[in-house]
C-alpha atoms as a PDB file:
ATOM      1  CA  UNK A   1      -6.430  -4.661  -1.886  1.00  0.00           C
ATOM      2  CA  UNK A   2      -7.189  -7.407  -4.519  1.00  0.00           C
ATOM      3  CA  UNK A   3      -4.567  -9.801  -6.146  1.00  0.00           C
ATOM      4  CA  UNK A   4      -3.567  -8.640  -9.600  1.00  0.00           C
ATOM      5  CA  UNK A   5      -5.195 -10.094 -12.536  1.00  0.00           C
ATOM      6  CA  UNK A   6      -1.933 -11.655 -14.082  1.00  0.00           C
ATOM      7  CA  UNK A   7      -0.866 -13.116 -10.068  1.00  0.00           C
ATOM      8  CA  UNK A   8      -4.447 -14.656  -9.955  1.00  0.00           C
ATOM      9  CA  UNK A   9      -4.496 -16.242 -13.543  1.00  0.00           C
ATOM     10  CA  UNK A  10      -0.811 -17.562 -13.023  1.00  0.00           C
ATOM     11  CA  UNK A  11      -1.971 -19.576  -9.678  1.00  0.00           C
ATOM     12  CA  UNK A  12      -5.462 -20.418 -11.167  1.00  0.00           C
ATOM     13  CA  UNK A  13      -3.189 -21.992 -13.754  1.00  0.00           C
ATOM     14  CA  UNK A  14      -0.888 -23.908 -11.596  1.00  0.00           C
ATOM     15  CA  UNK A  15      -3.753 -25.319  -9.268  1.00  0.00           C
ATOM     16  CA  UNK A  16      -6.073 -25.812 -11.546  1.00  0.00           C
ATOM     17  CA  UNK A  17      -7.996 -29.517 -12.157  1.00  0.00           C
ATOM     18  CA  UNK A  18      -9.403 -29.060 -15.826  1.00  0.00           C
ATOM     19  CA  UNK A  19      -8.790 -26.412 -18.216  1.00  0.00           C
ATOM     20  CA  UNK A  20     -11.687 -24.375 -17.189  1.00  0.00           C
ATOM     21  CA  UNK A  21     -11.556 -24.514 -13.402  1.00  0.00           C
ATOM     22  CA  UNK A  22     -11.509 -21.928 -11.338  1.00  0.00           C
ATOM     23  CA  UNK A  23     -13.099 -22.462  -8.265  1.00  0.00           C
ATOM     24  CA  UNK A  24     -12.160 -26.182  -7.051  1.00  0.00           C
ATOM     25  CA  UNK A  25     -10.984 -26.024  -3.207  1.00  0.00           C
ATOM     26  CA  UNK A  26      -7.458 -26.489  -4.504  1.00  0.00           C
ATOM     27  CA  UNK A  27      -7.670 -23.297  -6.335  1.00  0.00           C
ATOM     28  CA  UNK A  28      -9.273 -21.308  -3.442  1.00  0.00           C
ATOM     29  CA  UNK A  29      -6.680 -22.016  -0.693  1.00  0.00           C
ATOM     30  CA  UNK A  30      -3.913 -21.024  -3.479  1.00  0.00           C
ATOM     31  CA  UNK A  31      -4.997 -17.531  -4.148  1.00  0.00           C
ATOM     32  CA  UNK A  32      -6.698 -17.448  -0.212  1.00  0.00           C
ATOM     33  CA  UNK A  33      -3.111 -17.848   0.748  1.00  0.00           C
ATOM     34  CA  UNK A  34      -1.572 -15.219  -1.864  1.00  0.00           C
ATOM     35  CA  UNK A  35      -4.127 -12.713  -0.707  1.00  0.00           C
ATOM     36  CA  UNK A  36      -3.384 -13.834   3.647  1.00  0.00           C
ATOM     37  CA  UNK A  37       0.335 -12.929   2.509  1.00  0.00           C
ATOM     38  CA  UNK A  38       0.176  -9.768   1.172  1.00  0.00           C
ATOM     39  CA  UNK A  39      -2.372  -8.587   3.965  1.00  0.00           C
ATOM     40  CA  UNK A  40       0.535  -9.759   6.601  1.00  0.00           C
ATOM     41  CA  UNK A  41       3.145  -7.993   4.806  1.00  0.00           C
ATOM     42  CA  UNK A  42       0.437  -4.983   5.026  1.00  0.00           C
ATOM     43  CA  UNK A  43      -0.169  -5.139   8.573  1.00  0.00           C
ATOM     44  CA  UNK A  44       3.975  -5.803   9.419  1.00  0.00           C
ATOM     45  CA  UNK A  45       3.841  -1.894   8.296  1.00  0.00           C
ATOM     46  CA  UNK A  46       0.474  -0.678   9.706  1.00  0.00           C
ATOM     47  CA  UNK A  47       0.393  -1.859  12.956  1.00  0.00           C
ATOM     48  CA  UNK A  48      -2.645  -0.378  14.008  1.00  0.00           C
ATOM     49  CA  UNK A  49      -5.006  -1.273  10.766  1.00  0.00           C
ATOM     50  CA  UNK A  50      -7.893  -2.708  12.461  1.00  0.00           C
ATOM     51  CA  UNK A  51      -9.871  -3.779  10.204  1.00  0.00           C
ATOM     52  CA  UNK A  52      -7.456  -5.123   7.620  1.00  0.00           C
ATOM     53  CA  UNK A  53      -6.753  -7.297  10.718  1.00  0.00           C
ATOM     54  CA  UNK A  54     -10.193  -8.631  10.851  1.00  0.00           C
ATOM     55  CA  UNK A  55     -10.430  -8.995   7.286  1.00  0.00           C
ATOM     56  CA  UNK A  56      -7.086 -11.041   7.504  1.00  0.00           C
ATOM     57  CA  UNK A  57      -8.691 -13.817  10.295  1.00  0.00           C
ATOM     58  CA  UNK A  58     -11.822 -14.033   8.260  1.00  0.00           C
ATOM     59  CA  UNK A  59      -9.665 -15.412   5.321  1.00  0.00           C
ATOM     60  CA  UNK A  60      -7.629 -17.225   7.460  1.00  0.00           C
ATOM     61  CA  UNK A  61     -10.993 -19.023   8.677  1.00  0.00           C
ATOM     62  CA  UNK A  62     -11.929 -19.666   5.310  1.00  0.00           C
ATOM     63  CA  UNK A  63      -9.157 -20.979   4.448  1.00  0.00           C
ATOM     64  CA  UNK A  64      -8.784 -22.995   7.309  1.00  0.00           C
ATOM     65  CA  UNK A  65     -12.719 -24.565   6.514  1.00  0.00           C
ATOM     66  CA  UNK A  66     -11.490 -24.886   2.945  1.00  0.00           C
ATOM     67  CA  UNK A  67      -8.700 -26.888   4.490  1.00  0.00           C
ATOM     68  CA  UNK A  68     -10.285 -29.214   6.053  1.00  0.00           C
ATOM     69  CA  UNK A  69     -13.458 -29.856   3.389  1.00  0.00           C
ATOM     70  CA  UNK A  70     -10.244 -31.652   1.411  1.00  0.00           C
ATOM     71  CA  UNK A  71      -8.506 -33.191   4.117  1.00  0.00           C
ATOM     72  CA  UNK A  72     -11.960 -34.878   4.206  1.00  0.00           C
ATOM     73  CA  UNK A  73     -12.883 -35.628   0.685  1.00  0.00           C
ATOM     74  CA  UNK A  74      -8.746 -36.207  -0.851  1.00  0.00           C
ATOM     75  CA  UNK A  75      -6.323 -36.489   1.061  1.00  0.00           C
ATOM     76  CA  UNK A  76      -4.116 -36.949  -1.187  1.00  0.00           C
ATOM     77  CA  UNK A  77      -4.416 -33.695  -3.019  1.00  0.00           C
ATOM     78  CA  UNK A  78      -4.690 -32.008   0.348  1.00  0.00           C
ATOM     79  CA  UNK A  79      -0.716 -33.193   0.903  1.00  0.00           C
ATOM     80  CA  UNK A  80       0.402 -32.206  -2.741  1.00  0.00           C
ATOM     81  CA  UNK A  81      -1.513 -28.184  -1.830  1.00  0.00           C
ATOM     82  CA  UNK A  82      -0.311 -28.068   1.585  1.00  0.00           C
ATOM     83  CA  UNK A  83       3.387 -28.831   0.607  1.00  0.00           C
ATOM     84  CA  UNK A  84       3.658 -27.064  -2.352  1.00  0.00           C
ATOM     85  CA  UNK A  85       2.295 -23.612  -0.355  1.00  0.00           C
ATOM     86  CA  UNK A  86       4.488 -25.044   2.728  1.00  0.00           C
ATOM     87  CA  UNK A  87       1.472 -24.918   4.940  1.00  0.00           C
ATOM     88  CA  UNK A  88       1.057 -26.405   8.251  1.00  0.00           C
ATOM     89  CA  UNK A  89      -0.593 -29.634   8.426  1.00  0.00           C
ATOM     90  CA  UNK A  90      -2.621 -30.880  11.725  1.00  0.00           C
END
């Protein structure tokens, strides 16, 4: 179940670098995260969905990888993502 176009242009447009950016890592863990909530909220109701599980820890992992490519390369914007999707930080 993809995000809806209007839900992924609105946090494209909040996370976004330059006006055409789309893709920076920023950008990625924002709508990653949008997408890992809505597939929890999914399996909270079907229990037994298998493989909406496994589709759920494969983004998690992405995201995770994603993660820590900026924790690497900017810290700094790594703090201002984390915080403002009030995600864990190691």
């Amino acid at each position: 179940m993809p995000l809806d176009k209007e839900v992924k242009t609105k946090i494209i447009s909040d996370y976004h670098r330059h006006e055409t950016d789309t893709g920076s890592p920023e950008v990625q863990v924002a709508i990653l995260t949008k997408r890992i909530l809505q597939l929890t909220d999914h399996l909270r109701a079907n229990k037994h969905d298998e493989s909406c599980r496994r589709g759920l820890l494969k983004l998690v992992g992405q995201r995770r990888r994603l993660l820590a490519y900026m924790r690497n390369t900017n810290y700094q914007r790594y703090i201002e993502v984390t915080d403002s999707l009030k995600l864990r930080r190691k």
